[in-house]
C-alpha atoms as a PDB file:
ATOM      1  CA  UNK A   1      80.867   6.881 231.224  1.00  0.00           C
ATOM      2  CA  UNK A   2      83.232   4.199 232.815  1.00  0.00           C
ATOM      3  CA  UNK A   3      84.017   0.816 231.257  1.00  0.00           C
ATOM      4  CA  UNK A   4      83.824  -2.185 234.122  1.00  0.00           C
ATOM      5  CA  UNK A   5      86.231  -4.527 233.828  1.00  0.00           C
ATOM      6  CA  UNK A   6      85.493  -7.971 235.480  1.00  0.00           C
ATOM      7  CA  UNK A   7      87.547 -11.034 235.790  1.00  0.00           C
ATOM      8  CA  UNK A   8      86.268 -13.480 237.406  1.00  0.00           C
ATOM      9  CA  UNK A   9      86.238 -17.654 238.448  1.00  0.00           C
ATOM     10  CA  UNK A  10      83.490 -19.530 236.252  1.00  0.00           C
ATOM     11  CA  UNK A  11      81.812 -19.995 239.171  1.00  0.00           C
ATOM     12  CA  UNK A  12      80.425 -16.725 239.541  1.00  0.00           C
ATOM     13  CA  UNK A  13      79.376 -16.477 235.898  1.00  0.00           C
ATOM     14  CA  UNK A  14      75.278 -16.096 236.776  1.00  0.00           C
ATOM     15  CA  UNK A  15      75.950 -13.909 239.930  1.00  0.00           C
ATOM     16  CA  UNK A  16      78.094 -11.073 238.034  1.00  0.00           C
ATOM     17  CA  UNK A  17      75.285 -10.908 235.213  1.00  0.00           C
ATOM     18  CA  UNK A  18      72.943 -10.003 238.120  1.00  0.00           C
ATOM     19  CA  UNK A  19      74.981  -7.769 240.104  1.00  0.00           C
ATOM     20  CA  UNK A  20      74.666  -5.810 236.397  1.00  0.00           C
ATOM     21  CA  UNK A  21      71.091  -6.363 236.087  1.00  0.00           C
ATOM     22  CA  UNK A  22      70.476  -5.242 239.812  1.00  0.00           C
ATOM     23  CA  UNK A  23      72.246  -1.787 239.451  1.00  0.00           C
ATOM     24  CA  UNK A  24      70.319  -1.377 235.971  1.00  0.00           C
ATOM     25  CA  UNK A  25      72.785  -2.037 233.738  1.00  0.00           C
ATOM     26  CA  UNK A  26      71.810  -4.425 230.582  1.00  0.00           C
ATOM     27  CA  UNK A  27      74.309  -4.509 227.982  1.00  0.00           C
ATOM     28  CA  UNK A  28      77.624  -5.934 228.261  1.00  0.00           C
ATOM     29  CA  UNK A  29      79.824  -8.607 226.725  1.00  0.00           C
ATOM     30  CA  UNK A  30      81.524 -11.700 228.004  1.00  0.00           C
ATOM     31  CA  UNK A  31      84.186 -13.657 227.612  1.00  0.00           C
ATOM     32  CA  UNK A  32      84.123 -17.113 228.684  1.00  0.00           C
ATOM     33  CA  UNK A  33      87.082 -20.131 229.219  1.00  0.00           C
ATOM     34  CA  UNK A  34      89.528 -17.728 230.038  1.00  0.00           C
ATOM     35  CA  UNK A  35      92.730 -18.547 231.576  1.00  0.00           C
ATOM     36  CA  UNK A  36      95.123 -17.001 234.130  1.00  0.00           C
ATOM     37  CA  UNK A  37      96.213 -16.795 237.609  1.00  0.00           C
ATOM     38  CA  UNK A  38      95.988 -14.258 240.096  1.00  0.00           C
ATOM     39  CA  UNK A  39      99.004 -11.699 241.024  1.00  0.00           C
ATOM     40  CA  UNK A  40      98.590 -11.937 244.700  1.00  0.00           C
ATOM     41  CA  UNK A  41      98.330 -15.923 246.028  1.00  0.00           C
ATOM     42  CA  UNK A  42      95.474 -16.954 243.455  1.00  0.00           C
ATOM     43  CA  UNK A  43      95.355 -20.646 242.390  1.00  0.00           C
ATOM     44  CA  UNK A  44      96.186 -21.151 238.330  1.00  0.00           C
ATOM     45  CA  UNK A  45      93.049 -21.309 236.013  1.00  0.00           C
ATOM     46  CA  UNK A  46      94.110 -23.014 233.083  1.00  0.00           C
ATOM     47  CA  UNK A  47      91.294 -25.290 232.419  1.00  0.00           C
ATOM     48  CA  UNK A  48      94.222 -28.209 232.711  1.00  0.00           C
ATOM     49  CA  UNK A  49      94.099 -31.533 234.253  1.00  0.00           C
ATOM     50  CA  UNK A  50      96.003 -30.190 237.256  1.00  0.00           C
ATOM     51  CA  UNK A  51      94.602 -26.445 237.047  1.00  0.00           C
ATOM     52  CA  UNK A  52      91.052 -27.251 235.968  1.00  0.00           C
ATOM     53  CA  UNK A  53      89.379 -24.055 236.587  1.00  0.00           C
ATOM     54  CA  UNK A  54      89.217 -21.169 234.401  1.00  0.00           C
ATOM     55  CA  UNK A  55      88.111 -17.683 234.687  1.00  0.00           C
ATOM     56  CA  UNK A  56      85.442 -15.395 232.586  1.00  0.00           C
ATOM     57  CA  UNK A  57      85.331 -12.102 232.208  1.00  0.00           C
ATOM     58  CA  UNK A  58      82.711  -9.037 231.494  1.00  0.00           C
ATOM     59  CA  UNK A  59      83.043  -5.460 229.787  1.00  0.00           C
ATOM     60  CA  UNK A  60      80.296  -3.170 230.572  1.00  0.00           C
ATOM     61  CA  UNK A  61      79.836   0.509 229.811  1.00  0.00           C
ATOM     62  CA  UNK A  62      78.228   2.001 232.373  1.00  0.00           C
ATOM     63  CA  UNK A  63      77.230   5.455 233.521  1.00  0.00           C
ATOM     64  CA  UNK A  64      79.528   6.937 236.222  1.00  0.00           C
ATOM     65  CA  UNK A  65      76.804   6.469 239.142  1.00  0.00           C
ATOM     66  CA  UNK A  66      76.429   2.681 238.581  1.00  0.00           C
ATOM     67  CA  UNK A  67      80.296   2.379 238.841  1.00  0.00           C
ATOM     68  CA  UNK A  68      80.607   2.399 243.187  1.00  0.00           C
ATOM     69  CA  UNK A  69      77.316   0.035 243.637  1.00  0.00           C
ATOM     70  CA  UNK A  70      78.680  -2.666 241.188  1.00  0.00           C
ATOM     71  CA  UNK A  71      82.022  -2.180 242.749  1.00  0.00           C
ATOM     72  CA  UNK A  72      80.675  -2.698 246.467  1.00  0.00           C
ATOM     73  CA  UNK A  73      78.582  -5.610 245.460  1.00  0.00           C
ATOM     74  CA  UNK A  74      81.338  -7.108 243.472  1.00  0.00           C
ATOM     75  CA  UNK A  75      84.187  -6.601 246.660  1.00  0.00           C
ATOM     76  CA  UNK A  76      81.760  -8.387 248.864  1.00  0.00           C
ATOM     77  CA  UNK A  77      81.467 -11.051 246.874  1.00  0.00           C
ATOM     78  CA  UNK A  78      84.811 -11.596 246.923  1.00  0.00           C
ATOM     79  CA  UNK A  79      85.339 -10.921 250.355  1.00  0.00           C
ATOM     80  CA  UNK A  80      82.910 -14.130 251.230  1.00  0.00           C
ATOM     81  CA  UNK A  81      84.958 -16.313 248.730  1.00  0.00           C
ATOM     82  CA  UNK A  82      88.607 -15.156 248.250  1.00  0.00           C
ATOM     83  CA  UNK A  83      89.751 -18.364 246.820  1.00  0.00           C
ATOM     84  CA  UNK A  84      87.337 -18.143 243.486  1.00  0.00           C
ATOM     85  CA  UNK A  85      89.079 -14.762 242.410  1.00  0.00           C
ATOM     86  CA  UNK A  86      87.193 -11.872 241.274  1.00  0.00           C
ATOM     87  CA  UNK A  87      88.704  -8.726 240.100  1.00  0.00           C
ATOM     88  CA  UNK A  88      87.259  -6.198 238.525  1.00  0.00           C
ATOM     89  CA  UNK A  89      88.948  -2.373 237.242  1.00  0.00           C
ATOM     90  CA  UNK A  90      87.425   0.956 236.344  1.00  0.00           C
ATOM     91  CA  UNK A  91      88.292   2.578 232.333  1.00  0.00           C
ATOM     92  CA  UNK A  92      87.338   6.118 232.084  1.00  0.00           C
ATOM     93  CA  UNK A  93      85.608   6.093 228.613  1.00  0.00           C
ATOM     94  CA  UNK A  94      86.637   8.842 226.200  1.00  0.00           C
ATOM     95  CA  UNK A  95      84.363   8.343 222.886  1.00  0.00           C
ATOM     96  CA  UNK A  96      81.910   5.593 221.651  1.00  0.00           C
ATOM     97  CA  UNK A  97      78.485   5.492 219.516  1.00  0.00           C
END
């Protein structure tokens, strides 16, 4: 099992729930209004009069085989708009119930 990690600008917030529901993966949990700024040459989103955007984010558990679809779909999504942001990272998950 592998935890997905998404960040990602509110924007996306429907898409990423169906990139999840398209590989077969329902459960997850979200965090919304979420602010930050990107490492590389992101814009600020801290939901501010001059930064108004913010960012949301997903944890999902998923089985190892679902990791590299949600990953592909997630890069190209990102690829087609690099100035939203959209990040996501890969947990190896040890124990859970």
């Amino acid at each position: 099992m592998k935890a997905l990690f998404i960040t990602y600008n509110q924007a996306y917030s429907d898409e990423i729930v169906e990139v999840l529901e398209e590989a077969g993966q329902r459960g997850f949990t979200r965090w919304t209004d979420i602010q930050g700024r990107g490492h590389f040459n992101g814009t600020p989103h801290l939901g501010s009069h001059a930064w108004p955007e913010q960012n949301h984010a997903v944890l999902a558990v998923v089985p190892d085989e679902k990791v590299r679809p949600v990953l592909d779909k997630l890069k190209a999504k990102d690829e087609n708009a690099p100035d939203l942001g959209l990040r996501a990272f890969v947990w190896a998950v040890e124990e859970g119930y």
